[in-house]
N, C-alpha and C. Protein backbone atom coordinates (compact mmCIF):
# COMPACT_ATOMS: atom_id res chain seq x y z
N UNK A 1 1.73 -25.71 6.92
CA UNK A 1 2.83 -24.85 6.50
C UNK A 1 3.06 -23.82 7.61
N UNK A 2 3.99 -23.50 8.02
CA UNK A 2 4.62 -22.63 9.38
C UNK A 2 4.40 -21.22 8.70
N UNK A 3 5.09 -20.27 9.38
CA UNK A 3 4.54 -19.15 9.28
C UNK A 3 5.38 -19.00 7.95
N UNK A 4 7.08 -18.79 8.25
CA UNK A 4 7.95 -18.37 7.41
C UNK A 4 7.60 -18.94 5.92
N UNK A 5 7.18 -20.21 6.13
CA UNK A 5 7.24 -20.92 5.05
C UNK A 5 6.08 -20.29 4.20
N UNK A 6 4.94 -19.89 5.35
CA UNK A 6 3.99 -19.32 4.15
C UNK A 6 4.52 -17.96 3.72
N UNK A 7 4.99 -17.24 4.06
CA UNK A 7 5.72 -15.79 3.69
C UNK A 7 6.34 -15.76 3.35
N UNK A 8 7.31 -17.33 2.92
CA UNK A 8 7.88 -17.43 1.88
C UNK A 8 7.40 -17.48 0.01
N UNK A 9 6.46 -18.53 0.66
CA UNK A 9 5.13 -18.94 -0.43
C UNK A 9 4.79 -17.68 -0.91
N UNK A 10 4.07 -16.79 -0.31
CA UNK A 10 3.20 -15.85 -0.36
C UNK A 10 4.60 -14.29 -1.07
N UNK A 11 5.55 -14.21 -0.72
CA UNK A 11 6.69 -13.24 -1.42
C UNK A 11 6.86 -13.82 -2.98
N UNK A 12 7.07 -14.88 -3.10
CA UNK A 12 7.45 -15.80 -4.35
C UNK A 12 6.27 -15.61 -5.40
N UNK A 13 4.75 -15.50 -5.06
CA UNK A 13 3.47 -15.52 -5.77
C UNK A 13 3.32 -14.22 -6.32
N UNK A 14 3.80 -13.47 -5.09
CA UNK A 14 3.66 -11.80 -5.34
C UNK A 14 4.72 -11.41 -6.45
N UNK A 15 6.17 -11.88 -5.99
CA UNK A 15 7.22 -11.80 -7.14
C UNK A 15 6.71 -11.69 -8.60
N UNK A 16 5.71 -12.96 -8.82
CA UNK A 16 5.63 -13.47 -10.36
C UNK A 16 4.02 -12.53 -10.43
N UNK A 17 3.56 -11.61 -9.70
CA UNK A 17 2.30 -11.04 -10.62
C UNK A 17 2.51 -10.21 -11.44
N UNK A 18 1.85 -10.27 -12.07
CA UNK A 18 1.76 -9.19 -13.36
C UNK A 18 1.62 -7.95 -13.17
N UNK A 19 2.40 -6.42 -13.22
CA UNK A 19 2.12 -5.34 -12.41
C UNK A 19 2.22 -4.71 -13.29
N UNK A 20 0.70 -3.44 -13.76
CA UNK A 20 0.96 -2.63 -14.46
C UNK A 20 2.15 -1.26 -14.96
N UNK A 21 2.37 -1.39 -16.09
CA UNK A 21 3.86 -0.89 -16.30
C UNK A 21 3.61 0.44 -16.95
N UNK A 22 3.71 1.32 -16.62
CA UNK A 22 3.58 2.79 -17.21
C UNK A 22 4.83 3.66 -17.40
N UNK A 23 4.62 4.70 -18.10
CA UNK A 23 5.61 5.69 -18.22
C UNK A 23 5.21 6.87 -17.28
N UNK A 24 6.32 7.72 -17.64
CA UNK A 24 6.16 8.44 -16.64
C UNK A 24 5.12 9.51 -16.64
N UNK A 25 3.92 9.49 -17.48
CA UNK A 25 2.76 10.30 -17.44
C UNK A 25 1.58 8.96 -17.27
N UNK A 26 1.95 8.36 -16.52
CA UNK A 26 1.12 7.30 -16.50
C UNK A 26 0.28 6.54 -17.17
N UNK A 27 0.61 6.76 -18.34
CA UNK A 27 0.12 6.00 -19.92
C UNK A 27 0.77 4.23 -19.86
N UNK A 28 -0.24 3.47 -19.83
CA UNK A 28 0.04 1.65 -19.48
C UNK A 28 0.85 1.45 -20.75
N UNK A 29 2.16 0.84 -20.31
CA UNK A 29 3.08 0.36 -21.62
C UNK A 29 2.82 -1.37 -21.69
N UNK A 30 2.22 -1.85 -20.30
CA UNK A 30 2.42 -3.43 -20.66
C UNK A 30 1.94 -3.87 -19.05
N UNK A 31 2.76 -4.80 -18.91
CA UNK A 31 2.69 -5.64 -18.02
C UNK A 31 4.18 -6.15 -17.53
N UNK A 32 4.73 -6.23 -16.52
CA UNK A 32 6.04 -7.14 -16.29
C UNK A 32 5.78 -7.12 -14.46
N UNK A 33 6.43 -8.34 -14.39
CA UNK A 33 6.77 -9.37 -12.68
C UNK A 33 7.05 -7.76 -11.76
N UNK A 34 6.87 -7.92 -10.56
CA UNK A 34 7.10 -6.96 -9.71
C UNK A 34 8.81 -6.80 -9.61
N UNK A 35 9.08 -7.68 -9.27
CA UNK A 35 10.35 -8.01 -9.51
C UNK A 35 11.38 -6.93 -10.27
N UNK A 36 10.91 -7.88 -11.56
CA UNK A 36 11.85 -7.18 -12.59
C UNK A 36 11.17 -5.58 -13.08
N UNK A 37 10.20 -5.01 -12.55
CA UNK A 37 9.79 -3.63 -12.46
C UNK A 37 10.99 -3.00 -11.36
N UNK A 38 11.12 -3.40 -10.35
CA UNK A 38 12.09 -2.58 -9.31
C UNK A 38 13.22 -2.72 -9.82
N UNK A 39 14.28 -4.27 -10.29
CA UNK A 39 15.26 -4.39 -10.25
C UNK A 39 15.83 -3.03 -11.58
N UNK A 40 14.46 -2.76 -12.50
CA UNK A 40 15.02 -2.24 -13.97
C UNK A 40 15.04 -0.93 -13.78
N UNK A 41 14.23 -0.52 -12.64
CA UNK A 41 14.52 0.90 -12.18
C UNK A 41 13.10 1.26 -13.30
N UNK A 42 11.71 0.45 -13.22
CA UNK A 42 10.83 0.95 -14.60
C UNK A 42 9.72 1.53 -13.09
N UNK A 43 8.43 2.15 -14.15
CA UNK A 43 7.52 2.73 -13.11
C UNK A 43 5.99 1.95 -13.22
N UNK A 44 5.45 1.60 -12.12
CA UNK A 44 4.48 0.89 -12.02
C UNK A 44 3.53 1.36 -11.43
N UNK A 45 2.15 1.19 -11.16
CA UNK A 45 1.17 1.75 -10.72
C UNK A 45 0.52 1.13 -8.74
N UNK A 46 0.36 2.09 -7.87
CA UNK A 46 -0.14 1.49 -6.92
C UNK A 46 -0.93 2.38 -6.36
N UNK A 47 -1.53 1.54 -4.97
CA UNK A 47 -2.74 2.52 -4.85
C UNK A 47 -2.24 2.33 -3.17
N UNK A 48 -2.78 3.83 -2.32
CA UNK A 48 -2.88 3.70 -0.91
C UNK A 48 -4.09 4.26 -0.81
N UNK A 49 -4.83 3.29 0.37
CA UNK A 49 -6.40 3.63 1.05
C UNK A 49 -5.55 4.06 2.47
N UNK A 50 -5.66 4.93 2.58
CA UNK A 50 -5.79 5.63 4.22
C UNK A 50 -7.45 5.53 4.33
N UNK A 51 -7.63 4.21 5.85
CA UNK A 51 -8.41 3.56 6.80
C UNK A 51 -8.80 4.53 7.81
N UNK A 52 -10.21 5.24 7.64
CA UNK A 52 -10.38 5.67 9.21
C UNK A 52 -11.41 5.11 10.10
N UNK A 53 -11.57 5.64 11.16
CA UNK A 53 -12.43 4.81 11.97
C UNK A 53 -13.33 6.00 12.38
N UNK A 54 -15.03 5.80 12.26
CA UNK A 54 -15.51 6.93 12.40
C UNK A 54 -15.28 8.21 13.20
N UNK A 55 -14.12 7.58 14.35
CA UNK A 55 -13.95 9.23 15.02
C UNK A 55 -12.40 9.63 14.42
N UNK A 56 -12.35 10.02 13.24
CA UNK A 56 -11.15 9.85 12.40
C UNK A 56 -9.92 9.65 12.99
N UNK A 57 -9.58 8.83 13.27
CA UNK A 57 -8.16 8.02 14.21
C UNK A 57 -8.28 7.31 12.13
N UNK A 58 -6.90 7.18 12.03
CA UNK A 58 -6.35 6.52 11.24
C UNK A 58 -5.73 5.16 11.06
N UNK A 59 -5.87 4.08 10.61
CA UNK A 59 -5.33 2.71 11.11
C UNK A 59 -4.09 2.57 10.00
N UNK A 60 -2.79 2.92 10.91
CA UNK A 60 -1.43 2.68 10.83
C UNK A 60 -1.06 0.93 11.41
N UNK A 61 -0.71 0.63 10.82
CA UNK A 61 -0.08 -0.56 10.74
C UNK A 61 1.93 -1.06 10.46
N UNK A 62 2.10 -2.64 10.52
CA UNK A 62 3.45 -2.53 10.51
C UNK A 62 3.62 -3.60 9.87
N UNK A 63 4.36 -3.75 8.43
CA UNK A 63 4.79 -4.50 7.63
C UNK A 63 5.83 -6.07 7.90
N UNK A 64 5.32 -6.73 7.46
CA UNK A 64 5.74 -8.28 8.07
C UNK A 64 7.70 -7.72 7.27
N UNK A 65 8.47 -8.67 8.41
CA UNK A 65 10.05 -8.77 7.87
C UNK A 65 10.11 -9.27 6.64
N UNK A 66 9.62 -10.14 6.17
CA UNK A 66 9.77 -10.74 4.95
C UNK A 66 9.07 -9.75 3.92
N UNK A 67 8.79 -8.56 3.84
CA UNK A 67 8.25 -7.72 2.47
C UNK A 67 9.75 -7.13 2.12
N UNK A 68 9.56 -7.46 0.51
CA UNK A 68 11.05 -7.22 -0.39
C UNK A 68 11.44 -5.59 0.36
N UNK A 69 10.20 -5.01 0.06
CA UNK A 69 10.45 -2.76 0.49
C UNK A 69 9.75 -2.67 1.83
N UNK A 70 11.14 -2.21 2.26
CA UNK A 70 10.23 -1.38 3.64
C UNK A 70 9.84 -2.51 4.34
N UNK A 71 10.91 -3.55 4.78
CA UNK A 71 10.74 -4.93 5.84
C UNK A 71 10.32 -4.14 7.30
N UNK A 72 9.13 -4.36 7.94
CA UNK A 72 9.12 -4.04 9.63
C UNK A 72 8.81 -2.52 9.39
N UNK A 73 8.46 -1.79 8.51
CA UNK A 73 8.33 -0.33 8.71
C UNK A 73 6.69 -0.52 9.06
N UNK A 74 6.73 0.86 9.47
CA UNK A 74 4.97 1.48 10.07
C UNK A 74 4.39 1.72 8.44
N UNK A 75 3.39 1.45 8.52
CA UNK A 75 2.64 2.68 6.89
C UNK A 75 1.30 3.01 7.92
N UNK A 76 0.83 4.18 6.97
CA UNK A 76 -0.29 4.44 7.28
C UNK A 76 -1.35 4.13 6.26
N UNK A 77 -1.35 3.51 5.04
CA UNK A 77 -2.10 3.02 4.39
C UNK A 77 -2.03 1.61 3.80
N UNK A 78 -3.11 0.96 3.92
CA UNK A 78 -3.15 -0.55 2.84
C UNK A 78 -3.08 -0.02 1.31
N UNK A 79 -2.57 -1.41 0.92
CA UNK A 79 -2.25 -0.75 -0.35
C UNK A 79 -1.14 -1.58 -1.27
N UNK A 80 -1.00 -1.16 -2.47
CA UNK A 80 0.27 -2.28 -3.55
C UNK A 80 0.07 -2.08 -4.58
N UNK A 81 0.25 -2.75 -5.47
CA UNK A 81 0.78 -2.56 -6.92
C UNK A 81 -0.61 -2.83 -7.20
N UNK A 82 -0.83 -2.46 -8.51
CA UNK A 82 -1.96 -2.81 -9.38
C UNK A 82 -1.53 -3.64 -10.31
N UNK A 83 -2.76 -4.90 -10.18
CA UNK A 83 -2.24 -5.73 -11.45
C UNK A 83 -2.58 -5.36 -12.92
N UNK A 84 -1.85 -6.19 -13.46
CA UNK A 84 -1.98 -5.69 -15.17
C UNK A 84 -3.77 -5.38 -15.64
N UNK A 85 -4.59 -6.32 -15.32
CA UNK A 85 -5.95 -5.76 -15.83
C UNK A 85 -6.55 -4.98 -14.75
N UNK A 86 -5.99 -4.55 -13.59
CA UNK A 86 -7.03 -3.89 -12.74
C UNK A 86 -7.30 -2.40 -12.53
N UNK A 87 -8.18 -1.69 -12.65
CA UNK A 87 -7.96 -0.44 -12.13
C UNK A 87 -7.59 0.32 -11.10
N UNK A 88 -7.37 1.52 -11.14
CA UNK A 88 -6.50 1.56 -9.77
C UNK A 88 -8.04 1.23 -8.63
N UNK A 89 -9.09 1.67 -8.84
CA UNK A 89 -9.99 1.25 -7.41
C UNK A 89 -10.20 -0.07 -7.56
N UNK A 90 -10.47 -0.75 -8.00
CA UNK A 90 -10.42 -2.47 -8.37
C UNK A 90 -9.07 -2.98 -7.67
N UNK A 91 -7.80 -2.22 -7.18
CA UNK A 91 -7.00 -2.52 -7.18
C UNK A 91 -6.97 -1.94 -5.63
N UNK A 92 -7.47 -1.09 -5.25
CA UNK A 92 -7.89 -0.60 -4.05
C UNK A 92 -8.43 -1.26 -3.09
N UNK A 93 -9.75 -1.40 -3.70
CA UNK A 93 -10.84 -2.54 -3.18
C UNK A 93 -10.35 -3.57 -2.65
N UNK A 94 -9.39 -4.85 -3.59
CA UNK A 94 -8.69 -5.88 -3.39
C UNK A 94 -7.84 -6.19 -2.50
N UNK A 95 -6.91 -4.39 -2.23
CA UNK A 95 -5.51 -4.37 -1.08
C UNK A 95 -6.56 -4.50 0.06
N UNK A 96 -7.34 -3.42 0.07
CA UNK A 96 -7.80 -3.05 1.61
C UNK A 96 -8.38 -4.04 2.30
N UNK A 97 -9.57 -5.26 1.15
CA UNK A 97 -10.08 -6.34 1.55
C UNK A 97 -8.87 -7.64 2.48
N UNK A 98 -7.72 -7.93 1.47
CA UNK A 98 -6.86 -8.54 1.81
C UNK A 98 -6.03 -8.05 2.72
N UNK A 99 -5.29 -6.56 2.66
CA UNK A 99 -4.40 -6.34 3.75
C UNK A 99 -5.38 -6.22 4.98
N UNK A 100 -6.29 -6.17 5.57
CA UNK A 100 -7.05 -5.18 6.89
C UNK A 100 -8.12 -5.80 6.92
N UNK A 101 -8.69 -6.95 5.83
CA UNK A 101 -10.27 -7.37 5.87
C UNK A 101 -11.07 -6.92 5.78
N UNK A 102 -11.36 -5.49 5.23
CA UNK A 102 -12.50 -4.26 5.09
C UNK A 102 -13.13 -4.61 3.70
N UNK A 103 -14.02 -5.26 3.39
CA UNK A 103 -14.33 -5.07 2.33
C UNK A 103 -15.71 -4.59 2.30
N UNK A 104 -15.87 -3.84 1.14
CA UNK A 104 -16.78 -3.05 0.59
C UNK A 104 -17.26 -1.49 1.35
N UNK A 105 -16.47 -1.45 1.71
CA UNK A 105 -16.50 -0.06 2.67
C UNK A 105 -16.06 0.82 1.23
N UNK A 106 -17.18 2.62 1.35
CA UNK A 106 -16.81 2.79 0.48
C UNK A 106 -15.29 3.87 -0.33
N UNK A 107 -15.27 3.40 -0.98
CA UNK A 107 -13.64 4.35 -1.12
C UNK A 107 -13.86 5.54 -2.10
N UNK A 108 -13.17 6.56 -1.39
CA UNK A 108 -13.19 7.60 -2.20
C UNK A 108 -11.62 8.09 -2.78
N UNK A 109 -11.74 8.36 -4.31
CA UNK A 109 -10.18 8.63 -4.70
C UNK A 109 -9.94 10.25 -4.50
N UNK A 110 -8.40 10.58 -4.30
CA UNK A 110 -8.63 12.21 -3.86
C UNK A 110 -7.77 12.03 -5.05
N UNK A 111 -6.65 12.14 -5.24
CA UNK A 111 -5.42 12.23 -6.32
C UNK A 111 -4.47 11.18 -6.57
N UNK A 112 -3.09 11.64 -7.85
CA UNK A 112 -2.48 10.63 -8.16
C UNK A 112 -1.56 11.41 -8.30
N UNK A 113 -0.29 11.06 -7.99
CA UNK A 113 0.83 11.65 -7.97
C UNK A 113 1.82 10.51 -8.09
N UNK A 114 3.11 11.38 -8.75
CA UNK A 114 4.06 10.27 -9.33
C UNK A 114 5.06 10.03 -8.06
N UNK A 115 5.77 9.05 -7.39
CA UNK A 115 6.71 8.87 -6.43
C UNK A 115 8.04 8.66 -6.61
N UNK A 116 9.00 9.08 -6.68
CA UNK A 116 10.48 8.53 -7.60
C UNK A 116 10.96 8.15 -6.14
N UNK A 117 11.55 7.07 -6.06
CA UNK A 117 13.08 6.71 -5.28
C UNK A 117 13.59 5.55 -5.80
N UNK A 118 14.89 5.64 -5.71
CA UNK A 118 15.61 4.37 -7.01
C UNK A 118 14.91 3.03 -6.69
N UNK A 119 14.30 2.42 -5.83
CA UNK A 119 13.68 1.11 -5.85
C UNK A 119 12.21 1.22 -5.76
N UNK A 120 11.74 2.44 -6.16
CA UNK A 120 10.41 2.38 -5.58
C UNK A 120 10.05 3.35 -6.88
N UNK A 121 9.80 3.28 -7.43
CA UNK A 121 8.94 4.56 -8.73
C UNK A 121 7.59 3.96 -8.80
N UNK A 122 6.80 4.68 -8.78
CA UNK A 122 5.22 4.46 -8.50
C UNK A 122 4.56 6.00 -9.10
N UNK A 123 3.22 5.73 -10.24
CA UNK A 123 2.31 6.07 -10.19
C UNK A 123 1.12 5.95 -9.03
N UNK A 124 1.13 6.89 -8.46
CA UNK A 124 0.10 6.31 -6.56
C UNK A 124 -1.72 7.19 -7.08
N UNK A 125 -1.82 6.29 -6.16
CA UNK A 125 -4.02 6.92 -6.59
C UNK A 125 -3.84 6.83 -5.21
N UNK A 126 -4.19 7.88 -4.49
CA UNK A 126 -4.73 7.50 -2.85
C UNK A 126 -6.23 7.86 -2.96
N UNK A 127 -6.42 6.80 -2.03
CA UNK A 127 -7.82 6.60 -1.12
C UNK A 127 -8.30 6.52 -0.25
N UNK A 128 -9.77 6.78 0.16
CA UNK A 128 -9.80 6.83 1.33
C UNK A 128 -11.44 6.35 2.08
N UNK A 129 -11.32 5.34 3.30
CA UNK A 129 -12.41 4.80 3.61
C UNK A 129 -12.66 5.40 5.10
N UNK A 130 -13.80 4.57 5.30
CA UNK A 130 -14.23 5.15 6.88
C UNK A 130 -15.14 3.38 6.90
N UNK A 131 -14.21 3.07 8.13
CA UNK A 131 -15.15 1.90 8.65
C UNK A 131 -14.68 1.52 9.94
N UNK A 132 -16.04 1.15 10.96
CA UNK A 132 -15.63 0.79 12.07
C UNK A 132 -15.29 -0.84 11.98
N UNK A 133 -15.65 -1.58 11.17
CA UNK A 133 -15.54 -2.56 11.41
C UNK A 133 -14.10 -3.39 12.02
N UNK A 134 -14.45 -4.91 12.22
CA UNK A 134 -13.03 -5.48 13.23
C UNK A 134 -11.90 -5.75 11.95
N UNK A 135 -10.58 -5.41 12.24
CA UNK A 135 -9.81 -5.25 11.24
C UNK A 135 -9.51 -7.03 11.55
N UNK A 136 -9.03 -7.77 10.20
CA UNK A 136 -8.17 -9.13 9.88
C UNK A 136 -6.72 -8.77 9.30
N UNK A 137 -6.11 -8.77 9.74
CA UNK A 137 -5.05 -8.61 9.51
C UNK A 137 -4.93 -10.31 8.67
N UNK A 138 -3.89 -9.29 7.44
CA UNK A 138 -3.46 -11.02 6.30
C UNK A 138 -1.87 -10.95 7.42
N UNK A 139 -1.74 -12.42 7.94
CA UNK A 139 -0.62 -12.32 8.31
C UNK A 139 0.84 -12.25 7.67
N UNK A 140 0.77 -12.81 6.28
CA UNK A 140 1.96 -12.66 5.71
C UNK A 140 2.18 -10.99 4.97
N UNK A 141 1.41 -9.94 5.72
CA UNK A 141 1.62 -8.77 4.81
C UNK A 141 1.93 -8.00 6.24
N UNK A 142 1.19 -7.86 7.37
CA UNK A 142 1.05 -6.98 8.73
C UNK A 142 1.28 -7.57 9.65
N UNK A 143 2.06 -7.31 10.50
CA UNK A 143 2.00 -7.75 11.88
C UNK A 143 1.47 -7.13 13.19
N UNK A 144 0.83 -5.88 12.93
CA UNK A 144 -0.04 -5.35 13.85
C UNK A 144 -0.51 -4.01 13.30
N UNK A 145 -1.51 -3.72 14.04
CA UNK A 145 -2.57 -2.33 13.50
C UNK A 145 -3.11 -1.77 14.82
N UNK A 146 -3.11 -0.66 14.56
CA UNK A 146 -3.88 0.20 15.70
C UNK A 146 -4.47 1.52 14.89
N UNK A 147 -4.96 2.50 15.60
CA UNK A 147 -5.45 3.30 15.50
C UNK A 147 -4.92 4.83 16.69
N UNK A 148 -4.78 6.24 15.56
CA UNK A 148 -4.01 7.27 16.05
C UNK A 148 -4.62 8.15 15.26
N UNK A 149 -4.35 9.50 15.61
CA UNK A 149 -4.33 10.76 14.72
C UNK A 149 -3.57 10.75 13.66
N UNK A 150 -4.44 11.24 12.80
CA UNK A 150 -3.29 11.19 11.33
C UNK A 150 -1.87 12.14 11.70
N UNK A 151 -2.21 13.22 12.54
CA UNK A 151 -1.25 13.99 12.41
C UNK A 151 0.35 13.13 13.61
N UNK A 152 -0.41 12.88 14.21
CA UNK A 152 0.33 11.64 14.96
C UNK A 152 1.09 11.08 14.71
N UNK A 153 0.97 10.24 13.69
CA UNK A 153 1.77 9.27 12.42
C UNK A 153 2.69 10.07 12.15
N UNK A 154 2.30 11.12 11.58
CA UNK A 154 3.57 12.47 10.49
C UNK A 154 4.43 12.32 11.87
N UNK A 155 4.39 12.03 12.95
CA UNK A 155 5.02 12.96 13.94
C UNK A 155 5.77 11.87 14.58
N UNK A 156 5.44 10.63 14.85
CA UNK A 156 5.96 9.55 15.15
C UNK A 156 7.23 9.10 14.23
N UNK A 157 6.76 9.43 12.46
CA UNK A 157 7.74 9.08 11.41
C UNK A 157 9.23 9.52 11.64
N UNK A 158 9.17 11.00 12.37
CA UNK A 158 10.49 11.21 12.30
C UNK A 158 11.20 10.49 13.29
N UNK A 159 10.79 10.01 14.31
CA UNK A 159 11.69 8.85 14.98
C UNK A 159 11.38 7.30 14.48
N UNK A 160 10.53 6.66 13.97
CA UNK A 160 10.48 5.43 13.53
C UNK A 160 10.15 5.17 12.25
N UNK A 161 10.32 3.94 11.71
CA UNK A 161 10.65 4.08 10.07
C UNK A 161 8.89 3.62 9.60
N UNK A 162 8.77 4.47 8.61
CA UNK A 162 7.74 4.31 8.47
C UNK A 162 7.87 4.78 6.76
N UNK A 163 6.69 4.38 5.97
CA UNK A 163 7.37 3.96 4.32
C UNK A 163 6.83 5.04 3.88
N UNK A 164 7.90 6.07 3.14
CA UNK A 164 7.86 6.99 2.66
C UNK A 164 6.92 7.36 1.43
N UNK A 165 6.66 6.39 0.62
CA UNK A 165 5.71 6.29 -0.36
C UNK A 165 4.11 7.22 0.65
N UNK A 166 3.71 6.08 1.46
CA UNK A 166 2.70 6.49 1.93
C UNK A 166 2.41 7.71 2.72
N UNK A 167 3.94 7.87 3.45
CA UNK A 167 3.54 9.12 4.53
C UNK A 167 3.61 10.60 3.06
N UNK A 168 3.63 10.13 1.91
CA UNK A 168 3.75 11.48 1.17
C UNK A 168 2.38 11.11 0.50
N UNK A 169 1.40 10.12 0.46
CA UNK A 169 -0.06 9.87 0.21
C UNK A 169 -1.05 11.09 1.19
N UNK A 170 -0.06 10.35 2.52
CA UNK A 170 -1.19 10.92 3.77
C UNK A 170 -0.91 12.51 3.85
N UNK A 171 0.53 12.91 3.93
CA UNK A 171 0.78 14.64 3.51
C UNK A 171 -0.02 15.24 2.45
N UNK A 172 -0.29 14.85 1.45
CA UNK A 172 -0.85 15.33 0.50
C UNK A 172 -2.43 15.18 0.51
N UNK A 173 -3.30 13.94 1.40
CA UNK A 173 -4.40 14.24 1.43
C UNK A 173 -4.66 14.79 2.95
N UNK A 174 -3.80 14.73 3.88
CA UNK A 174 -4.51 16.06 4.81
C UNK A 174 -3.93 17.91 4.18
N UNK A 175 -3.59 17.78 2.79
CA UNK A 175 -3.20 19.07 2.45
C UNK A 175 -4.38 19.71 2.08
N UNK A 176 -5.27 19.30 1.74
CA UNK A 176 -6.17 19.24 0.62
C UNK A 176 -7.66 19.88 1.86
C-alpha cells in the first residue's frame, strides 16, 4: 500500500473511532465518531504531552497533509482525542507511544482546560514527559520532528502555522 493510500486508510479508521463526548464541564455524555463530534459543533476530550529532551529543548513536530485539522501545521505536542473507554493518561500514553514512539516514559498531568473554536471544541489534559530516547515518527500522522526552546516555538508561531489548540497547552504550562 503507497503512502497516500495508507493515509487514506489510516484518516477513514480514525474517522469511525469512538471519541469521548462531554459537556461543557466535562461530565462524559457518551460516545460518537470523530467526525460527527466536529461536524455537530459537540465537545470531546483530548490530551497534549509536551516531549522534552533532558536539556529541555521541546520536540515540535509537523502534521502530515492528509489530517482533517490543522493539515501541514507545526504543534508542539503529541496528542488526540480520547477514546470512549480511555482515560485521559491511558489516552496520553497511547498518542505519545504512536505519534513519536516514546513509550513508557513517565508522564506527568499539569491541568485541563476547555478549548472553543467552531471546529475544534476540546476538553484538553496536558502533559508532560522527559525522554532522550530516538523519536519514530508514525508516518501517516508527522512528517518531521526536531527539537527547540519552548519559548522558541511561541515565537516561530507568529510567522508559521502552528495548531492553536496546543500552542495554548504549551502557554499555559510554561505559565505555571
Amino acid at each position: 500500500m503507497g503512502q497516500s493510500a495508507r493515509e487514506a486508510a489510516h484518516r477513514a479508521a480514525s474517522d469511525a473511532e469512538q471519541i469521548a463526548w462531554v459537556d461543557a464541564d466535562d461530565r462524559l455524555l457518551g460516545s460518537l465518531p470523530r467526525r460527527e463530534l466536529r461536524e455537530r459543533g459537540l465537545i470531546g476530550r483530548g490530551t497534549f504531552i509536551l516531549l522534552f529532551n533532558s536539556a529541555g529543548e521541546l520536540c515540535v513536530h509537523r502534521r502530515t497533509l492528509s489530517k482533517a485539522l490543522y493539515p501541514g501545521y507545526w504543534d508542539v505536542a503529541a496528542g488526540g482525542m480520547v477514546l470512549a473507554e480511555e482515560s485521559y493518561a491511558e489516552s496520553a500514553a497511547r498518542e505519545l507511544a504512536e505519534e513519536l514512539g516514546i513509550a513508557g516514559a513517565e508522564l506527568r498531568e499539569h491541568e485541563r482546560f476547555f478549548f472553543d473554536q467552531a471546529d475544534n471544541r476540546l476538553w484538553c489534559a496536558v502533559f508532560s514527559a522527559v525522554s532522550d530516547a530516538p523519536l519514530v515518527l508514525q508516518p501517516e500522522e508527522v512528517l518531521e520532528a526536531h527539537f527547540m526552546a519552548p519559548r522558541q516555538a511561541l515565537t516561530e508561531a507568529l510567522e508559521k502555522p502552528y495548531c492553536p489548540d496546543s500552542l495554548e497547552a504549551l502557554r499555559r504550562y510554561l505559565a505555571t
